[in-house]
PDB file of N, CA and C in Angstrom:
ATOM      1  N   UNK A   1       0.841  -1.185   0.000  1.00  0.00           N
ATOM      2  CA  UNK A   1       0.000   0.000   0.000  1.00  0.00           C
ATOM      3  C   UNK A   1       0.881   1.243   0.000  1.00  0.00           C
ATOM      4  N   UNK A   2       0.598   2.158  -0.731  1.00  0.00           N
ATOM      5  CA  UNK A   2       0.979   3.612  -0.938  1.00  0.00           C
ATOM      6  C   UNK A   2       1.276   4.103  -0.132  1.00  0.00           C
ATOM      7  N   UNK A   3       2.030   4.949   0.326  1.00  0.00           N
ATOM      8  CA  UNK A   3       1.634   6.363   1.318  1.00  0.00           C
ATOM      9  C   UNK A   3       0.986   7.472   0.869  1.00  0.00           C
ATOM     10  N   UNK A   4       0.512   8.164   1.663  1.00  0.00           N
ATOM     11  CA  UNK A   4      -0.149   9.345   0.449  1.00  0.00           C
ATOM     12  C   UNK A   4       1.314  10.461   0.631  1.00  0.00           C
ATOM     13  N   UNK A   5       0.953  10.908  -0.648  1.00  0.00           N
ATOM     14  CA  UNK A   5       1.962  12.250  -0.502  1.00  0.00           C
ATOM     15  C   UNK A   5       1.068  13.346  -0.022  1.00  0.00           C
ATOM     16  N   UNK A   6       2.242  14.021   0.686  1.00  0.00           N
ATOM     17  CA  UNK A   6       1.489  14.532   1.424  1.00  0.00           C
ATOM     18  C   UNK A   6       1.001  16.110   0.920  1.00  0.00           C
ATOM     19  N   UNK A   7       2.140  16.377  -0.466  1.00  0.00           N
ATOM     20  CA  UNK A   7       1.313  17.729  -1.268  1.00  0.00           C
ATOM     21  C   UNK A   7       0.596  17.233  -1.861  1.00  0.00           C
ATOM     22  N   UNK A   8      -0.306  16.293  -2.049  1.00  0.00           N
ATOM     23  CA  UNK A   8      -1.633  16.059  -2.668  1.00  0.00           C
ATOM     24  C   UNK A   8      -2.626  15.900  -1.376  1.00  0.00           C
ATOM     25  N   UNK A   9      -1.776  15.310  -0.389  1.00  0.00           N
ATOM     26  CA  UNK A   9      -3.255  15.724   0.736  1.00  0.00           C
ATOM     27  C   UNK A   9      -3.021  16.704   1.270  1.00  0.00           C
ATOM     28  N   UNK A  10      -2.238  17.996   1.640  1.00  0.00           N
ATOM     29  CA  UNK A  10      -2.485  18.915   1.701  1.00  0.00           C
ATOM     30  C   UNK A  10      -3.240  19.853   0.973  1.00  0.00           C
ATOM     31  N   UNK A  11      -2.954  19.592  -0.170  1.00  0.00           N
ATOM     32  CA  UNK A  11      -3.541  20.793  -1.724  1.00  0.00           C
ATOM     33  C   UNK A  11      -4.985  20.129  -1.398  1.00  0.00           C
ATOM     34  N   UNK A  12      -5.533  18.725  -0.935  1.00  0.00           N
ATOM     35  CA  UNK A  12      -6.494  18.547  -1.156  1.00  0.00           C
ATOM     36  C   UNK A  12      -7.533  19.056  -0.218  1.00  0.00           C
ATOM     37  N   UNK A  13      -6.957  19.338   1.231  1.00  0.00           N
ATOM     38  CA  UNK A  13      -7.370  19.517   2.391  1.00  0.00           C
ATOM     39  C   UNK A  13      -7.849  21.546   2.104  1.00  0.00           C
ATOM     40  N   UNK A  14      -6.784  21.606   0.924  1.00  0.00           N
ATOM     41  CA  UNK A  14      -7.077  23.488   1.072  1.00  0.00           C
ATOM     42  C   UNK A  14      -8.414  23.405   0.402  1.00  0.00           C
ATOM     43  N   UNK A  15      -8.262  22.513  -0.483  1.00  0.00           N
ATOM     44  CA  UNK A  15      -9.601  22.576  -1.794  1.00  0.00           C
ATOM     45  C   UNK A  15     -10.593  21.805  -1.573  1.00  0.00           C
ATOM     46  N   UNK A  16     -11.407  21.945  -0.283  1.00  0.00           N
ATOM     47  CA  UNK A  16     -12.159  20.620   0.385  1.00  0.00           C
ATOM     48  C   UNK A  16     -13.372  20.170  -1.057  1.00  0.00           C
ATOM     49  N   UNK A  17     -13.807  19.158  -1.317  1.00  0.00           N
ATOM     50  CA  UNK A  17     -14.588  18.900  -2.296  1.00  0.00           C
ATOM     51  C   UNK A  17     -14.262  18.467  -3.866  1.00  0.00           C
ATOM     52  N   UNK A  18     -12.836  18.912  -3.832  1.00  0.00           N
ATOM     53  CA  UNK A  18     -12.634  18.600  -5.382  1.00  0.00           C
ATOM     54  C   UNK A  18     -10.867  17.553  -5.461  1.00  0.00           C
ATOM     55  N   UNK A  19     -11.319  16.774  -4.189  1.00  0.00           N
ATOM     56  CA  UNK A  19     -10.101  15.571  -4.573  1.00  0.00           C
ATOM     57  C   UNK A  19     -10.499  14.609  -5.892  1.00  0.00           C
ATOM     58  N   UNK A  20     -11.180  14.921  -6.304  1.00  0.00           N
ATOM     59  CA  UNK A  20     -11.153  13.657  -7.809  1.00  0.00           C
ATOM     60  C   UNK A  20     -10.735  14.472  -8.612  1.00  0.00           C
ATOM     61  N   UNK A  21     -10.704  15.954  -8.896  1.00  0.00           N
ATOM     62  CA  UNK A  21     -10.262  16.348  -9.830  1.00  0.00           C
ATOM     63  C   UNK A  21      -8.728  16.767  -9.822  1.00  0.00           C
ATOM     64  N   UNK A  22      -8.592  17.291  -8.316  1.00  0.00           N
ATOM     65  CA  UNK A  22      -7.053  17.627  -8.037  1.00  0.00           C
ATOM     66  C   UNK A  22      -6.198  15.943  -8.248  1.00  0.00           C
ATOM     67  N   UNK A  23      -6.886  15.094  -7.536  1.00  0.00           N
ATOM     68  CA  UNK A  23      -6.140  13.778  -7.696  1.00  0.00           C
ATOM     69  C   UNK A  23      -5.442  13.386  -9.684  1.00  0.00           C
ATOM     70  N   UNK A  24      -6.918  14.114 -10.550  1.00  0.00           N
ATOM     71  CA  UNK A  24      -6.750  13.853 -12.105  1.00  0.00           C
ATOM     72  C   UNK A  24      -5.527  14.868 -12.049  1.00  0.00           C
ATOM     73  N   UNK A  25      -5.385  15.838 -12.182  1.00  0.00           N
ATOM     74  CA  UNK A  25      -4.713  16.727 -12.302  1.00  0.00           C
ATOM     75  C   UNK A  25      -3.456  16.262 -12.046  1.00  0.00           C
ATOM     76  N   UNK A  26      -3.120  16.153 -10.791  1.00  0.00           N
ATOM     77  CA  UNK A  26      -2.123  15.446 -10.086  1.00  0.00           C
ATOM     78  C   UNK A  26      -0.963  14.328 -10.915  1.00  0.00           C
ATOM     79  N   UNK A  27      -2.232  13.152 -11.294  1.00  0.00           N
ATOM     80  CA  UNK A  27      -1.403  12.323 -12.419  1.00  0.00           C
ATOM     81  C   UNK A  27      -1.514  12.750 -13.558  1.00  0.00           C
ATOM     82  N   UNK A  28      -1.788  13.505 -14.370  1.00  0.00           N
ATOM     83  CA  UNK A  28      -1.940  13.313 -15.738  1.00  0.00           C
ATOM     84  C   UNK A  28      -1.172  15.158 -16.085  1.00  0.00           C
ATOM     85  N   UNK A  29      -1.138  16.057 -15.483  1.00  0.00           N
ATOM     86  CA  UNK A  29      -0.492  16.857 -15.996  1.00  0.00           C
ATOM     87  C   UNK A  29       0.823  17.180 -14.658  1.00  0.00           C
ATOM     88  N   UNK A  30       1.999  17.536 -15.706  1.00  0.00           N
ATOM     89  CA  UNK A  30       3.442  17.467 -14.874  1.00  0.00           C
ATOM     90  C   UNK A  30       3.645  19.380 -14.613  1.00  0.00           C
ATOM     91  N   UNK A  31       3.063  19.896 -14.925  1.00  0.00           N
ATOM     92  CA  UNK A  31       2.634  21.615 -14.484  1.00  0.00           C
ATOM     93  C   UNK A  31       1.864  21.869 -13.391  1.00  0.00           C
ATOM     94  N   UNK A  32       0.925  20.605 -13.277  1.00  0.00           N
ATOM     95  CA  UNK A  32       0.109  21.164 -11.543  1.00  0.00           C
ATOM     96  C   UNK A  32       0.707  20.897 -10.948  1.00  0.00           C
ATOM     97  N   UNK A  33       1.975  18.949 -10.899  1.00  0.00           N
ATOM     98  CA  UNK A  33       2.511  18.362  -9.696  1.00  0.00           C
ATOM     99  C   UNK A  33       3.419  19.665  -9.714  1.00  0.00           C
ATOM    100  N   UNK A  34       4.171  20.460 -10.631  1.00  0.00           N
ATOM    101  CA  UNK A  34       5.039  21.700 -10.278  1.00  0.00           C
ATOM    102  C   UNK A  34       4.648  22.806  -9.011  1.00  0.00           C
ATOM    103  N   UNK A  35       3.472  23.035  -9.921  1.00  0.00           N
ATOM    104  CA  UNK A  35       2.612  24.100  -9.136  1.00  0.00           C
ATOM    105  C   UNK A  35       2.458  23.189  -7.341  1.00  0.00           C
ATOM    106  N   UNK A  36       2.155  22.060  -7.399  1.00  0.00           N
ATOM    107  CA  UNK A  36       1.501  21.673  -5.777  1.00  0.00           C
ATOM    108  C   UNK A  36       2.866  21.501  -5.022  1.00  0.00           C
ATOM    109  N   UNK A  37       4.431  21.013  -5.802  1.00  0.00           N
ATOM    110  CA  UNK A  37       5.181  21.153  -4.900  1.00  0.00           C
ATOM    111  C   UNK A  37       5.699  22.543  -4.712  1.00  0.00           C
ATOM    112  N   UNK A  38       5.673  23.269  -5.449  1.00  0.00           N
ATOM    113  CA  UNK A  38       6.239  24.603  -5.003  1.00  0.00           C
ATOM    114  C   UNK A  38       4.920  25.409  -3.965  1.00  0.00           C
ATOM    115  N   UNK A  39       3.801  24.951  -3.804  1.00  0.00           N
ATOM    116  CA  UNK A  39       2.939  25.564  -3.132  1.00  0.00           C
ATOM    117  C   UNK A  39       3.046  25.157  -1.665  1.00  0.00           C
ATOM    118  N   UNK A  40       3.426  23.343  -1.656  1.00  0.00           N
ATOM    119  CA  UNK A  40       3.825  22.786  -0.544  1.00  0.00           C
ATOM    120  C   UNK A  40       5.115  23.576   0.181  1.00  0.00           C
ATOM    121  N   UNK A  41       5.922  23.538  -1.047  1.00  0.00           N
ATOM    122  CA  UNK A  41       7.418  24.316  -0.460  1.00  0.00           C
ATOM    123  C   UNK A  41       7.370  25.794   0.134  1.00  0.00           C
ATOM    124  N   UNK A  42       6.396  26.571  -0.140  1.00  0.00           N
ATOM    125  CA  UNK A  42       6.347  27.679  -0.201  1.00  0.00           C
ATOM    126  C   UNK A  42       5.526  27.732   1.458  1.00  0.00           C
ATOM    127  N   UNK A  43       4.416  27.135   1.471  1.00  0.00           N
ATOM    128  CA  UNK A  43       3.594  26.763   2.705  1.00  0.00           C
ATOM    129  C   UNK A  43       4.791  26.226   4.107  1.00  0.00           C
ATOM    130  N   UNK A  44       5.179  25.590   3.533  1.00  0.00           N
ATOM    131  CA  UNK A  44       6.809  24.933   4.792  1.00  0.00           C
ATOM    132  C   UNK A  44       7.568  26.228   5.001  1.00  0.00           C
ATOM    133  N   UNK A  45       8.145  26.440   4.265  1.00  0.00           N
ATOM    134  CA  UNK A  45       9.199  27.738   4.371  1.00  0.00           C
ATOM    135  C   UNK A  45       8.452  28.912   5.153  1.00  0.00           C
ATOM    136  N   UNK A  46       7.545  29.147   4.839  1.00  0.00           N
ATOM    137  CA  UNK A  46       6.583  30.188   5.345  1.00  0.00           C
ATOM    138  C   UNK A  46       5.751  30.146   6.646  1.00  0.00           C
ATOM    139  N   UNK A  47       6.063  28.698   7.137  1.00  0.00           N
ATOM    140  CA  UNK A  47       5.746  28.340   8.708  1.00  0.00           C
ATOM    141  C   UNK A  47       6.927  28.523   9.504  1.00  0.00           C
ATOM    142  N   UNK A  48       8.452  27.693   8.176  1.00  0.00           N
ATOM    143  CA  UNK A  48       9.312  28.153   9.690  1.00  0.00           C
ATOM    144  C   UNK A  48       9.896  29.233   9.867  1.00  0.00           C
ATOM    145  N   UNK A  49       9.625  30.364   8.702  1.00  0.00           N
ATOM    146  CA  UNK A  49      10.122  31.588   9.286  1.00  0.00           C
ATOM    147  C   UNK A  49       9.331  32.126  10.535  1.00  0.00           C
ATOM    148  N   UNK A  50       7.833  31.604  10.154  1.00  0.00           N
ATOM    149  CA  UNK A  50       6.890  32.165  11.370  1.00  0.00           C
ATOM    150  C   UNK A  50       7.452  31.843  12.450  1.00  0.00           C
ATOM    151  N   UNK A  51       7.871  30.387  12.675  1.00  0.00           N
ATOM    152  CA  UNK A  51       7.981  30.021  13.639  1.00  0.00           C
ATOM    153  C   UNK A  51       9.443  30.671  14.131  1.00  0.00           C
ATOM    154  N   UNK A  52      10.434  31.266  13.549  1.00  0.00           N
ATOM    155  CA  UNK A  52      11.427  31.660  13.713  1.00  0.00           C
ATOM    156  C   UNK A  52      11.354  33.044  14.216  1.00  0.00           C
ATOM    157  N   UNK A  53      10.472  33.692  13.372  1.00  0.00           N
ATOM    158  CA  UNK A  53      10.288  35.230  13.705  1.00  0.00           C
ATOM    159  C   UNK A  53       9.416  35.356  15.059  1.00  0.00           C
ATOM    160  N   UNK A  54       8.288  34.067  15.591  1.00  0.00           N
ATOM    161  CA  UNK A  54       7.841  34.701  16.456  1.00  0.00           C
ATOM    162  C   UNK A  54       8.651  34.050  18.088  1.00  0.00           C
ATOM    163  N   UNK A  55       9.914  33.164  17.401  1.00  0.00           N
ATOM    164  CA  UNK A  55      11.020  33.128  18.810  1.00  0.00           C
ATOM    165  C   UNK A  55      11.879  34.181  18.836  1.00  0.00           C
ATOM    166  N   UNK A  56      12.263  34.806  17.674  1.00  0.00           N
ATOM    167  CA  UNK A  56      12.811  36.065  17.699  1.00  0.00           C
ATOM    168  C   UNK A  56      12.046  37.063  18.552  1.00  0.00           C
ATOM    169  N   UNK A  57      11.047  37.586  18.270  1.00  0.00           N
ATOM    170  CA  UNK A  57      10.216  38.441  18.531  1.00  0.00           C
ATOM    171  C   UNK A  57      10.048  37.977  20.404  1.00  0.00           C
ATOM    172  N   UNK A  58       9.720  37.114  20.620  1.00  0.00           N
ATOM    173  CA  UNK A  58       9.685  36.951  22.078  1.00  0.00           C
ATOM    174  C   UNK A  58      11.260  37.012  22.650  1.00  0.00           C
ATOM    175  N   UNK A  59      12.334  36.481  22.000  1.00  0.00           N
ATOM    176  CA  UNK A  59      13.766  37.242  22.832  1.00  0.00           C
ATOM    177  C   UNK A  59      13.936  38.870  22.583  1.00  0.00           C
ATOM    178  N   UNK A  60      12.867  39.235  21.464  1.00  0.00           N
ATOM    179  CA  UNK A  60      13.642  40.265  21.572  1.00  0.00           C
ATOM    180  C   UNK A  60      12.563  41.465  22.981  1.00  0.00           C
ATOM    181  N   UNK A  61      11.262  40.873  23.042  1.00  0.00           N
ATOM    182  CA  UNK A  61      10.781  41.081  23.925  1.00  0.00           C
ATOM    183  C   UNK A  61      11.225  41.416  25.135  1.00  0.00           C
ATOM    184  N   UNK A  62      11.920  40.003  25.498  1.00  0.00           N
ATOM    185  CA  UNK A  62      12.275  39.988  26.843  1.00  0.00           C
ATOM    186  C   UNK A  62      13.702  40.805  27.409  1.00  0.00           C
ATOM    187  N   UNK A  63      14.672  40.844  26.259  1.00  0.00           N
ATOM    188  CA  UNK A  63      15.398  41.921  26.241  1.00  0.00           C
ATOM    189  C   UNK A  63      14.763  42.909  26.677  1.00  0.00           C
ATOM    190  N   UNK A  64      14.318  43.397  25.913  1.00  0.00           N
ATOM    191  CA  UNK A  64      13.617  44.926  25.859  1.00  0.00           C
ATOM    192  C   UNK A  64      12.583  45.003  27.502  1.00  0.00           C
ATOM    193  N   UNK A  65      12.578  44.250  28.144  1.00  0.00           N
ATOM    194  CA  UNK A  65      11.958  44.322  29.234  1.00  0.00           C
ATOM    195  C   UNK A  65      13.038  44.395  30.184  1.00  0.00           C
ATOM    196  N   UNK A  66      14.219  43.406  30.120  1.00  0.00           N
ATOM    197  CA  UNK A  66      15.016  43.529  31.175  1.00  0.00           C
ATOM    198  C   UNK A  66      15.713  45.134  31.061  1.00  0.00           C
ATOM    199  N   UNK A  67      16.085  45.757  29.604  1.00  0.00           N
ATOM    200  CA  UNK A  67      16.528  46.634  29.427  1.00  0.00           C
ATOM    201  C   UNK A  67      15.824  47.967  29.799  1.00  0.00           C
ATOM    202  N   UNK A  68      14.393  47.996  29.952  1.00  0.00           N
ATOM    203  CA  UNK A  68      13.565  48.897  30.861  1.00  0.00           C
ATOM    204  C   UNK A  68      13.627  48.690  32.313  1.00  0.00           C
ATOM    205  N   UNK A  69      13.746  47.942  32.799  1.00  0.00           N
ATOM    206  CA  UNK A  69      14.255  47.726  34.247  1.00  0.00           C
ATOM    207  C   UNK A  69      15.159  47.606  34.706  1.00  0.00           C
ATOM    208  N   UNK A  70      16.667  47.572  33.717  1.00  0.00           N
ATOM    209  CA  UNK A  70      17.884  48.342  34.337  1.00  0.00           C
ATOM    210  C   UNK A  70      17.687  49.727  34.137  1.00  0.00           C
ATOM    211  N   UNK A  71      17.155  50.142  33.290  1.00  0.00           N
ATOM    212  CA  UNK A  71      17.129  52.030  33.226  1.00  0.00           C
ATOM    213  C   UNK A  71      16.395  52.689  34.251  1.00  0.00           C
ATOM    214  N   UNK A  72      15.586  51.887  34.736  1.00  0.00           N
ATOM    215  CA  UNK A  72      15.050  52.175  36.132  1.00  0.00           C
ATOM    216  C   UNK A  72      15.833  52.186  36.884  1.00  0.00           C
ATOM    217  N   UNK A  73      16.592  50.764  37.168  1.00  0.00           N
ATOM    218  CA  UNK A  73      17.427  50.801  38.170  1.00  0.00           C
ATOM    219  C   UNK A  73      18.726  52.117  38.014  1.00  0.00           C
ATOM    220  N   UNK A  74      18.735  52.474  36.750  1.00  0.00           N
ATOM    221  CA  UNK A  74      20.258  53.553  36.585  1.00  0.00           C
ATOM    222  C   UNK A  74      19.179  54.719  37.096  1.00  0.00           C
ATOM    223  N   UNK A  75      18.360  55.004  36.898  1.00  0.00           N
ATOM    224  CA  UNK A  75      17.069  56.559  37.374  1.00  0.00           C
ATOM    225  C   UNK A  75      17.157  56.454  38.731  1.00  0.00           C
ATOM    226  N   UNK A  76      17.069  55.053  39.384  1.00  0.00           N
ATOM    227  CA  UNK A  76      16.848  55.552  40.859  1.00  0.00           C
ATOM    228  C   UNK A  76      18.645  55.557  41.536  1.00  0.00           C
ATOM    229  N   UNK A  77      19.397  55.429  40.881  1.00  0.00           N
ATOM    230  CA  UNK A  77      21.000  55.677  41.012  1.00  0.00           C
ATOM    231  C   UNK A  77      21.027  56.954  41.090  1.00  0.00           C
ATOM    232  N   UNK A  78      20.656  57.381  39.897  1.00  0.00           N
ATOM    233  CA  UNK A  78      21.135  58.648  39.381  1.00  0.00           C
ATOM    234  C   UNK A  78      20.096  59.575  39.892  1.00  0.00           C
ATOM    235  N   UNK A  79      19.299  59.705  40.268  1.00  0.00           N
ATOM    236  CA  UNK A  79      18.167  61.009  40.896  1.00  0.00           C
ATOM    237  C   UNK A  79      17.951  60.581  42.243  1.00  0.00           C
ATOM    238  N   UNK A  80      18.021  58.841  43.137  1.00  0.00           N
ATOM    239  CA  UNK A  80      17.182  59.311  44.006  1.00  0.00           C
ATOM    240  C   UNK A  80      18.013  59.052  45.234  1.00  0.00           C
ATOM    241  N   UNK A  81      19.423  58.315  44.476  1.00  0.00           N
ATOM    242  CA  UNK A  81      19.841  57.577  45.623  1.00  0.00           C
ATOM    243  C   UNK A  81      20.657  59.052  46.411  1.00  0.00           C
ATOM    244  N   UNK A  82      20.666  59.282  47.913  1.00  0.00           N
ATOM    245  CA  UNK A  82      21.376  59.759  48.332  1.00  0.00           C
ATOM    246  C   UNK A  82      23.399  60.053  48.815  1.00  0.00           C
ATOM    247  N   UNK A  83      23.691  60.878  48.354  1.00  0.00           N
ATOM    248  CA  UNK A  83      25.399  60.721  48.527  1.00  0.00           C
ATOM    249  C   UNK A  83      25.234  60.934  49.853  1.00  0.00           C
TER     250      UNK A  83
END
């Protein structure tokens, strides 16, 4: 038994209702299997930047938090602490 590939059950899952025709498509012209792997490829790449940009985005967060609460700590140095 087969495995399914999985840019034909993905492409099929976007296009709910028309797996007999995407499936025709699929075997019989070599321009859609183009089109479904570069759509697959494009769909992958485009998750793991997400997934990259939004671990970026949370370090750069947390930086930016510790770095507001040393400038606090330099404000109450610099204005409140007594010589």
């Amino acid at each position: 038994m087969e495995s399914p590939n999985p840019e034909l059950v993905f492409i099929m899952d976007k296009f709910p209702g028309q797996s007999d025709k995407i499936d025709s498509l699929y075997k019989n012209d070599p321009d859609f299997r183009t089109l479904c792997a570069d759509y697959f490829l494009c769909i992958h790449i485009l998750h793991k930047y997400r997934n990259e940009f939004s671990e970026t985005q949370s370090t750069v967060k947390e930086y930016d938090d510790i770095r507001k609460d040393l400038e606090r700590e330099l404000q109450d140095f610099i204005f409140n602490k007594k010589k």
